[in-house]
Protein backbone atom coordinates (compact mmCIF):
# COMPACT_ATOMS: atom_id res chain seq x y z
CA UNK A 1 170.24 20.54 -231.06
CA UNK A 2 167.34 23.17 -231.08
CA UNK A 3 164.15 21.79 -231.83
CA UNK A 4 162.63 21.44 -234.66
CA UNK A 5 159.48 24.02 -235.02
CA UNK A 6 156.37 23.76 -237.34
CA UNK A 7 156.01 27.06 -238.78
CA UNK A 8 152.44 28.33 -238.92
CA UNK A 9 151.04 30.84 -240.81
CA UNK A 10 147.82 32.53 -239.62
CA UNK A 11 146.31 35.72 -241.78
CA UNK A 12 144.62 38.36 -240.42
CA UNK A 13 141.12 37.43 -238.72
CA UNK A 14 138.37 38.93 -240.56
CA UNK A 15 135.17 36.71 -239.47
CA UNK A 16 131.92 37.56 -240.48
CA UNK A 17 130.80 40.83 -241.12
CA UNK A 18 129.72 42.12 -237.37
CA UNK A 19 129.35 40.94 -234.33
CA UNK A 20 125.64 41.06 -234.58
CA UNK A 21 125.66 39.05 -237.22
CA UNK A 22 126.95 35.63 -236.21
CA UNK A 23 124.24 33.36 -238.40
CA UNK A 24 126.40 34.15 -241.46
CA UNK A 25 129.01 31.25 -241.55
CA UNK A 26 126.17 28.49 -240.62
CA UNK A 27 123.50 30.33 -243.08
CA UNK A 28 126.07 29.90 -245.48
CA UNK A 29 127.10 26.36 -244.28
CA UNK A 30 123.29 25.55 -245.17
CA UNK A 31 123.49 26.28 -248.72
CA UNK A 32 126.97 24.17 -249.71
CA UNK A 33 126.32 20.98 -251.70
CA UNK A 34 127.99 17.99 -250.61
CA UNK A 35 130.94 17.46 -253.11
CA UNK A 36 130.49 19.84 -255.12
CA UNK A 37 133.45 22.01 -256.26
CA UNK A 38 133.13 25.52 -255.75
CA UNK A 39 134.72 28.54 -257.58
CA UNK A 40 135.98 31.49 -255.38
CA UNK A 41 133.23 33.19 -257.30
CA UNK A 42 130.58 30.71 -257.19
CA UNK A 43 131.36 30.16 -253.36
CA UNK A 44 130.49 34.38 -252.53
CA UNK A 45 127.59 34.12 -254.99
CA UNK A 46 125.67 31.11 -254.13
CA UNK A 47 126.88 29.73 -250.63
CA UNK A 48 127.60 33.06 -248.92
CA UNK A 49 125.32 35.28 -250.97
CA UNK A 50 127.40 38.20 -251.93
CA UNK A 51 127.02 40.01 -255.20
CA UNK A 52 130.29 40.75 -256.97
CA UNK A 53 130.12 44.51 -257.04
CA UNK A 54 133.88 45.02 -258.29
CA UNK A 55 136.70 43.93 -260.10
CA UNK A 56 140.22 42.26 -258.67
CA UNK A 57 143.03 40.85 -259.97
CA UNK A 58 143.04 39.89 -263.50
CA UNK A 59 139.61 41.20 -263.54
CA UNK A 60 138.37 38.34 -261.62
CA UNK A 61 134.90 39.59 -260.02
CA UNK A 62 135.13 39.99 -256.13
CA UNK A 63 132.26 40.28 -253.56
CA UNK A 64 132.13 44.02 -251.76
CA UNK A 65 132.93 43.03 -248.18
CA UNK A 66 134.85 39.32 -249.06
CA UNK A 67 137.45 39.58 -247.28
CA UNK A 68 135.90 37.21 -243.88
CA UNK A 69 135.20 34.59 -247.02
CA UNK A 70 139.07 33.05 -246.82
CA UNK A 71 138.47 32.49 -242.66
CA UNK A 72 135.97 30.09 -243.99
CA UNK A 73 138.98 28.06 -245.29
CA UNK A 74 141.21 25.32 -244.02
CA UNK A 75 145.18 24.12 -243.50
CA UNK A 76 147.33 24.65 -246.52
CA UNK A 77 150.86 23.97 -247.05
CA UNK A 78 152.40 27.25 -248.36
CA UNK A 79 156.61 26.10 -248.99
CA UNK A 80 158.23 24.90 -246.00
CA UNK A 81 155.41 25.83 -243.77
CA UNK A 82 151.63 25.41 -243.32
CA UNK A 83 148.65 28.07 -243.22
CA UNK A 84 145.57 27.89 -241.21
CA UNK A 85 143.17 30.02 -243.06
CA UNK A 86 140.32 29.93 -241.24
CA UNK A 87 137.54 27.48 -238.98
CA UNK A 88 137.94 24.57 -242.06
CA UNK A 89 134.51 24.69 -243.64
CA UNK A 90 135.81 24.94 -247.22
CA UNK A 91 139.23 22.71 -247.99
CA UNK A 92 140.89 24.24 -250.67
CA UNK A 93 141.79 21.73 -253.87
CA UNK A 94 143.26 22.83 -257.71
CA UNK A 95 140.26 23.91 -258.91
CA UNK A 96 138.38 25.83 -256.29
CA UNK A 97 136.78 24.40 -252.82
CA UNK A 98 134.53 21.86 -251.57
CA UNK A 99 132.53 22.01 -248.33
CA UNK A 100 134.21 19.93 -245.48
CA UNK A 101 132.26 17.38 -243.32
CA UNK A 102 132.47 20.14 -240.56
CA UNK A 103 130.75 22.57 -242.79
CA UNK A 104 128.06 20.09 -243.69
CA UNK A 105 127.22 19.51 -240.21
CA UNK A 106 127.20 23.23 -239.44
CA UNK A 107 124.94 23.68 -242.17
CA UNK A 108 122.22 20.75 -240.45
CA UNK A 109 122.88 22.04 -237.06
CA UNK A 110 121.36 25.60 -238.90
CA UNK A 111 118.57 24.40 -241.10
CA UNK A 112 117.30 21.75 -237.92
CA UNK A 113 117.77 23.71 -235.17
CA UNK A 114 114.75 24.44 -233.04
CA UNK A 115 115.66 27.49 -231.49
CA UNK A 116 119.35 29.68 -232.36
CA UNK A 117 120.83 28.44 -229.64
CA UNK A 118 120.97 25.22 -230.92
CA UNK A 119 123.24 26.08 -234.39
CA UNK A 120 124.92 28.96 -232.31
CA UNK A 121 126.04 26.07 -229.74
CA UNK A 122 127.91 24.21 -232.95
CA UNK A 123 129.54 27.26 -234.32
CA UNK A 124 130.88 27.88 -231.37
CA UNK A 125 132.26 24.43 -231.37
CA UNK A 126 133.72 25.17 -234.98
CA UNK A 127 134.92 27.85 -232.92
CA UNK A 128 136.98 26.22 -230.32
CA UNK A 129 138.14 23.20 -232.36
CA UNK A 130 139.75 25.28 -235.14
CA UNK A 131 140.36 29.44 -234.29
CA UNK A 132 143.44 29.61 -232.69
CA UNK A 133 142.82 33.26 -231.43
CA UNK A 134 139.41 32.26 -230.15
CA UNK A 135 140.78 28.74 -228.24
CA UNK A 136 143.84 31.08 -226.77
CA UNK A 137 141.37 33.61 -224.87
CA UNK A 138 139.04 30.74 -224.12
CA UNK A 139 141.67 28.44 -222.60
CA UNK A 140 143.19 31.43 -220.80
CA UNK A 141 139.63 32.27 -219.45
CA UNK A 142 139.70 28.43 -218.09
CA UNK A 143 142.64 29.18 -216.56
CA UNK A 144 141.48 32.08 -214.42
CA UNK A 145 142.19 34.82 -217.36
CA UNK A 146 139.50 37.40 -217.18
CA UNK A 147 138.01 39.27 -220.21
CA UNK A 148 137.08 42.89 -220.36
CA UNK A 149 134.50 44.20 -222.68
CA UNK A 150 131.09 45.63 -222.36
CA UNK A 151 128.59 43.17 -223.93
CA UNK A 152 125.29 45.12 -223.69
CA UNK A 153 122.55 42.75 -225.08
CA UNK A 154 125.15 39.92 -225.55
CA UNK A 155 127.12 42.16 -228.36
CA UNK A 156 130.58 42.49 -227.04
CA UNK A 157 131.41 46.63 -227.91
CA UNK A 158 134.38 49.37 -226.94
CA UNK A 159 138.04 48.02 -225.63
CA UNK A 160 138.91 44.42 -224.86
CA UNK A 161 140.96 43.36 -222.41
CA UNK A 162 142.65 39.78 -221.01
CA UNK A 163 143.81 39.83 -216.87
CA UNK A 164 145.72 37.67 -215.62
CA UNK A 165 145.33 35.59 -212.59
CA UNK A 166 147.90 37.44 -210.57
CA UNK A 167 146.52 41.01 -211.86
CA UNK A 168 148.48 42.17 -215.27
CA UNK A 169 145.98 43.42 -217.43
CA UNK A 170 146.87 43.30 -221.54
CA UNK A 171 144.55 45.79 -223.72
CA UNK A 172 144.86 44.34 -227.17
CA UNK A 173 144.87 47.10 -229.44
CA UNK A 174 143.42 47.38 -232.90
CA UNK A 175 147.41 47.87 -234.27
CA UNK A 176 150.81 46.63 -233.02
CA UNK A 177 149.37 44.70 -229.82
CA UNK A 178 152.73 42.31 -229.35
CA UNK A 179 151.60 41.09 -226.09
CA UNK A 180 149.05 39.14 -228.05
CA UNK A 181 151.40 37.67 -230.14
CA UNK A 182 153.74 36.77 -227.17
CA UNK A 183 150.90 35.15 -225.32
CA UNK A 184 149.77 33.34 -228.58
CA UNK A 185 153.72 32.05 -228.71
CA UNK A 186 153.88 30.87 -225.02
CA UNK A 187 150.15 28.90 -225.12
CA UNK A 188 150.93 28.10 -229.05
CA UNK A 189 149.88 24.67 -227.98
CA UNK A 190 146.97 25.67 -226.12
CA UNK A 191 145.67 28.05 -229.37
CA UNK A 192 146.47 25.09 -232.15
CA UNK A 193 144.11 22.55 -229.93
CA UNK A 194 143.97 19.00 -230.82
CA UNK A 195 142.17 19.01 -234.21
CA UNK A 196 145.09 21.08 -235.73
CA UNK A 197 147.76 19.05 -233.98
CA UNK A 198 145.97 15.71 -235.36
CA UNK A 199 145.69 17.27 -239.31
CA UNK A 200 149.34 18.34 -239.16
CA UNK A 201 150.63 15.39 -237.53
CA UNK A 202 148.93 13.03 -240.36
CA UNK A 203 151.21 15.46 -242.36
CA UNK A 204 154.25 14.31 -240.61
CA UNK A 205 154.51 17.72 -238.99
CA UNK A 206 155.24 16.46 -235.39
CA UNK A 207 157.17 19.33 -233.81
CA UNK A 208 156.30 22.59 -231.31
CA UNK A 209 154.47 24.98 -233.28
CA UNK A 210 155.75 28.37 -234.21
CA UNK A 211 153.30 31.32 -235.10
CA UNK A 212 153.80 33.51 -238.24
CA UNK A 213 152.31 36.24 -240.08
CA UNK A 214 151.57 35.58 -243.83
CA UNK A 215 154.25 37.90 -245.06
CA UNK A 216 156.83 36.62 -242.48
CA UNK A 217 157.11 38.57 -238.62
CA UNK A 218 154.51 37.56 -236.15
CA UNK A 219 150.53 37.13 -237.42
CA UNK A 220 148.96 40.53 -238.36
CA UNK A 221 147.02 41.90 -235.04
CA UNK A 222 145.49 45.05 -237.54
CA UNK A 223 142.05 45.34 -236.05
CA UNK A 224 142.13 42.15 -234.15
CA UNK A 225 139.62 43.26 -231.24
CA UNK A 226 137.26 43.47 -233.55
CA UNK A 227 137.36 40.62 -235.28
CA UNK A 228 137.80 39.07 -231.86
CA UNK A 229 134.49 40.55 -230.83
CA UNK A 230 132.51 38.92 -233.65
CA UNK A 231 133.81 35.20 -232.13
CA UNK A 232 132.99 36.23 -228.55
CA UNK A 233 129.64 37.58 -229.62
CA UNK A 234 128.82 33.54 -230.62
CA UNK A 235 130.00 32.69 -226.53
CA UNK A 236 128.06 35.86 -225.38
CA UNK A 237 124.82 34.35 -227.27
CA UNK A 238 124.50 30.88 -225.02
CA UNK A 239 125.65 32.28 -222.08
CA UNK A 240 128.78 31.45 -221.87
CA UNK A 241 130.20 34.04 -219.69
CA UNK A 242 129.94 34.95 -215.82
CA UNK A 243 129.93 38.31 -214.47
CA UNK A 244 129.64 41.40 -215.88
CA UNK A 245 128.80 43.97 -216.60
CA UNK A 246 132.41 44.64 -218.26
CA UNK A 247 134.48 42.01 -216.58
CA UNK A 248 133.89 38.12 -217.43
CA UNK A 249 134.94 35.11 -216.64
CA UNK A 250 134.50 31.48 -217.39
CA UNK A 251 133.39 28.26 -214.88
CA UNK A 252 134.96 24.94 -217.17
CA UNK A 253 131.58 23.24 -215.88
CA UNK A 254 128.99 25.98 -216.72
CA UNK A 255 131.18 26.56 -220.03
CA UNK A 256 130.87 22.68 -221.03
CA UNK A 257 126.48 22.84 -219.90
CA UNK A 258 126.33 25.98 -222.28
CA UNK A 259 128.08 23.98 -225.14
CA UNK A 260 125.55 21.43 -224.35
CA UNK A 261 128.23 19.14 -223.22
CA UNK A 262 128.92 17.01 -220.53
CA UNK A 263 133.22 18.20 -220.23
CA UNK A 264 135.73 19.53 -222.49
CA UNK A 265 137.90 17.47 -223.64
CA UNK A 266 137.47 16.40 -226.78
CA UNK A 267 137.56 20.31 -227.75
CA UNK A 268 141.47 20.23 -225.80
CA UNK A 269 139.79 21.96 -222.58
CA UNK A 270 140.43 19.20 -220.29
CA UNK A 271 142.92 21.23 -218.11
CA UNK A 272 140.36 23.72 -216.70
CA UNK A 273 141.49 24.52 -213.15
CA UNK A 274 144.38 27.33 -213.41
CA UNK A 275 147.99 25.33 -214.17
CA UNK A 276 149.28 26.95 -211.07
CA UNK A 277 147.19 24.47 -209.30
CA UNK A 278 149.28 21.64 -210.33
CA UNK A 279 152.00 19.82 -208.53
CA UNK A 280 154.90 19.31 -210.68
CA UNK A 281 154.33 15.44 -210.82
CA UNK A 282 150.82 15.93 -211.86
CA UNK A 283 151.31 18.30 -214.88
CA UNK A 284 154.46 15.52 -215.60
CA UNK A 285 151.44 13.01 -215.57
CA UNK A 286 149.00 15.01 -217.57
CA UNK A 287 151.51 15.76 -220.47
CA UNK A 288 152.66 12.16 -220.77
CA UNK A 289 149.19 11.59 -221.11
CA UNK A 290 148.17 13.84 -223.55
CA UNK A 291 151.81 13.45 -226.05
CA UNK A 292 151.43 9.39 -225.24
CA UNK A 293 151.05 7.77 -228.75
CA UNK A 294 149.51 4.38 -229.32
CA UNK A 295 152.68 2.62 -228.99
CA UNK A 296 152.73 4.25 -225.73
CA UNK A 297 156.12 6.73 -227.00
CA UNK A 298 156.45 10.29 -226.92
CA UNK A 299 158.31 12.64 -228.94
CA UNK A 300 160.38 14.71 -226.16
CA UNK A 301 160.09 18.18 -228.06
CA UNK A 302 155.84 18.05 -227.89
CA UNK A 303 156.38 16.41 -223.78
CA UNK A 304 158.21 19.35 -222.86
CA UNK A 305 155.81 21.99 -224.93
CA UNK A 306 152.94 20.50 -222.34
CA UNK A 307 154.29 19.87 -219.18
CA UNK A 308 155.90 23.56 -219.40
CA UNK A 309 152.54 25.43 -220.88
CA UNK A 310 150.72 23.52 -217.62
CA UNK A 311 153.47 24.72 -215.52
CA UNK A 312 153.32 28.72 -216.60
CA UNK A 313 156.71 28.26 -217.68
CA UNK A 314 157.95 30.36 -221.00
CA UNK A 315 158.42 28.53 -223.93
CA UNK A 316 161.90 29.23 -224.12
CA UNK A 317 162.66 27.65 -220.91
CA UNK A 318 160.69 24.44 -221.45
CA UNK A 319 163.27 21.84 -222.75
CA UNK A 320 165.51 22.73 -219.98
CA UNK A 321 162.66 22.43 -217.66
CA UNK A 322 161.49 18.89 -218.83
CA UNK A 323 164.93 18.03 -218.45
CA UNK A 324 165.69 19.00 -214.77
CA UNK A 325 162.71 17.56 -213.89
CA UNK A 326 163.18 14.25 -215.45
CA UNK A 327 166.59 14.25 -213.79
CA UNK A 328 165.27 14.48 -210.50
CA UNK A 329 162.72 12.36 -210.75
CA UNK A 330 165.41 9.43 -212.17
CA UNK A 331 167.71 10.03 -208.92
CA UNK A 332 164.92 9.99 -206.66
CA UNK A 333 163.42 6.40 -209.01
CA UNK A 334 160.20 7.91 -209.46
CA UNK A 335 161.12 7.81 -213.13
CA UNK A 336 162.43 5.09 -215.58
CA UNK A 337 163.25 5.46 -219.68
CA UNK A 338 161.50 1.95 -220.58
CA UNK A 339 162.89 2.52 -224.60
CA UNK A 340 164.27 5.12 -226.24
CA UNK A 341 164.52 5.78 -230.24
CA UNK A 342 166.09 8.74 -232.30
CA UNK A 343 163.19 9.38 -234.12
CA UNK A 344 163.56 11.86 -237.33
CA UNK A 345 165.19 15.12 -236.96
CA UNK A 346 162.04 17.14 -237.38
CA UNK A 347 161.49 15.79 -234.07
CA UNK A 348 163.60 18.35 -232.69
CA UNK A 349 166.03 18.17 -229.43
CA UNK A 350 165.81 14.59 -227.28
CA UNK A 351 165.65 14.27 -223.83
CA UNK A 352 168.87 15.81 -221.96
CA UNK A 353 169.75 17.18 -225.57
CA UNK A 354 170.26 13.12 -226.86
CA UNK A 355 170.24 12.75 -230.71
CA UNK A 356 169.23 9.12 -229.67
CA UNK A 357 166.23 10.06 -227.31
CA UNK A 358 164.03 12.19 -229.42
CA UNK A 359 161.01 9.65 -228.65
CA UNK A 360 160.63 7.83 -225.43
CA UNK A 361 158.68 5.30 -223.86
CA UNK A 362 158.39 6.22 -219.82
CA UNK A 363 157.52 4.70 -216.36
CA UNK A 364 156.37 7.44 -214.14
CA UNK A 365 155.68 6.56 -210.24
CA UNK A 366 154.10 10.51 -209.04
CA UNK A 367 154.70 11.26 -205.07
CA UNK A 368 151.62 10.97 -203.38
CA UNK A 369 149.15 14.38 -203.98
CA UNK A 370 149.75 15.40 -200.17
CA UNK A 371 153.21 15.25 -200.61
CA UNK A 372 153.30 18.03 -202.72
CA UNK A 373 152.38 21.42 -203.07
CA UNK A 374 151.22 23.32 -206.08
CA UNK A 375 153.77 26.20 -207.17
CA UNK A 376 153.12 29.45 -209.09
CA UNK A 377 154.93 29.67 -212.23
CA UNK A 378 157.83 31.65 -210.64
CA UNK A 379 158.59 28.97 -208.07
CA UNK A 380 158.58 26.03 -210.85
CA UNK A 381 161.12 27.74 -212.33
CA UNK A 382 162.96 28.71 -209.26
CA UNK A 383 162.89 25.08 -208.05
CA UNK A 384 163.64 23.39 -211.52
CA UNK A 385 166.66 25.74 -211.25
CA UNK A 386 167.59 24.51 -207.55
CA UNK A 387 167.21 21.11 -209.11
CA UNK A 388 169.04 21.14 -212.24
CA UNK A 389 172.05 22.61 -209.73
CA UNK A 390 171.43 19.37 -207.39
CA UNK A 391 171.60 17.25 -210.15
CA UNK A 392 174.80 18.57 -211.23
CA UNK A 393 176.21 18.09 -208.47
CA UNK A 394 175.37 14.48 -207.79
């Protein structure tokens, strides 16, 4: 049984209006009353200060340069899938929006701050817990990625560019750049982050996450640098970055001291050494960790999703993966199914492809650390391969 995705919807990133210009979202944050209800009109007018200067649709009055107001927004459920609009600072109800408690604290981080650091610090926060675009070049850059760009005064300008850590370079172009979209689809977990993955599971919406334009296809990537460049601006501001002067990278400790915090995990960073550093048994250990619910289960479809995206391994490969691993592991009694349960459908495909296993409750014994070596993403594969064969055979 193929697993069950969660189809996500993300429109095209629009941001504030430059990169320059970063104080925007929390100046407007400042201004939104608690609880009040907001007309799409009333919001550009009053909380983000924009005249209407022109008509719309149905002759509704729009602002002249609007369109960054809708990244402002939240998760909506659009048919059978969802939509993340934007960084959640307005939730969207039947008759207009209302500031979030996010937004409200954006909007005290701004007024109290004592120098801009100090608000730019929690946008960039808003940032990581709820852009997926932003959290995928971020993670990457955690994971040894490096980013190209000049950033003259802190203002990222010109081309942008992501490296790998074994030396493939991606330019992501202002039209048609697929290879964002295909990195986007193999670190989808990585880009949601755990504040997403907690509002959608609430929803019941437990399974891997596929990405989506708005109109269907993959998201729209139509002048994503530069909308890209406006978020990396906010990281550029409190000294995120190391290097320079057009190649950048990120240390996780430095990173968490310039988000004035002491690590990353409650923003999903956790994981900041490269995943080609880990052993097998120790990204096995991390993923049960991080899919473990309260009652100690996991769904198999969201265990695989992690232990493959800490492994390099593509996404299309990961079920199989998780499975000649677990196999292994079994034979060799490292690993024991405590409980099993089929779970719901939406679930997606159960360990070894069981209907019955979909969540599981495990025992996992790792080999000792210097028992093991780390292995690049080509040799995981290769060796879960050689595995799957040995297990076959047995």
């Amino acid at each position: 049984m193929t697993t069950a995705s969660v189809r996500v919807a993300l429109p095209k990133l629009f941001l504030w209006s430059e990169p320059g210009r970063i104080q925007e979202y929390p100046e407007a944050a400042s201004r939104a009353e608690a609880g009040r209800i907001y007309s799409r009109t009333e919001l550009e007018r009053e909380v983000f200060d924009i005249a209407a200067t022109m008509e719309f649709k149905g002759g509704a009055p729009r602002g002249k340069g609007t369109d960054g107001v809708v990244n402002s927004y939240g998760l909506e459920r659009s048919g059978a899938r969802y939509r993340i609009n934007g960084i959640n600072l307005f939730e969207q109800l039947p008759k207009g929006v209302r500031a979030t408690s996010e937004c409200l604290e954006l909007g005290r981080a701004y007024r109290d701050a004592g120098t801009d650091k100090d608000w730019a610090r929690r946008l960039a926060h808003q940032l990581l817990r709820r852009e997926p675009r932003t959290r995928l070049i971020i993670g990457l850059g955690l994971r040894g990625w490096r980013l190209g760009v000049e950033a003259q005064g802190g203002i990222p300008t010109g081309a942008l560019t992501l490296t790998s850590p074994t030396g493939e370079t991606l330019a992501i172009a202002q039209r048609n750049c697929e290879g964002f979209n295909a990195l986007l689809g193999d670190h989808a977990e990585l880009a949601l982050g755990p504040a997403w993955r907690a509002d959608l599971t609430a929803l019941g919406a437990t399974g891997p996450i596929a990405w989506e334009g708005v109109q269907g296809g993959t998201p729209s990537t139509n002048d994503l640098p530069t909308a890209l460049k406006k978020a990396l601006a906010v990281f550029f501001h409190i000294d995120a970055f190391e290097g320079g002067p057009t190649s950048w990278e990120l240390d996780g400790a430095a990173f968490a001291e310039a988000l004035g915090l002491e690590d990353l995990g409650p923003l999903g960073f956790e994981d900041v050494a490269s995943p080609a550093a880990l052993t097998d048994d120790e990204a096995f250990t991390r993923a049960v960790r991080d899919c473990a619910g309260a009652d100690g289960f996991v769904i198999v479809s969201q265990l695989a999703d992690r232990f493959g995206e800490l492994l390099q391994v593509p996404a299309q490969d990961r079920a199989a993966v998780l499975d000649s691993f677990a196999r292994t592991a079994m034979y060799h009694d490292h690993l024991r199914v405590l409980d099993r349960h089929p779970g719901q459908p939406r679930m997606g495909r159960g360990l070894f492809g069981e209907p019955g296993s979909r969540r599981v409750r495990l025992d996992f014994t790792p080999l000792a650390a210097a028992n093991q070596q780390p292995r690049s993403a080509a040799q995981t594969s290769a060796v879960m391969t050689s595995s799957e064969k040995q297990g076959e055979e047995r």
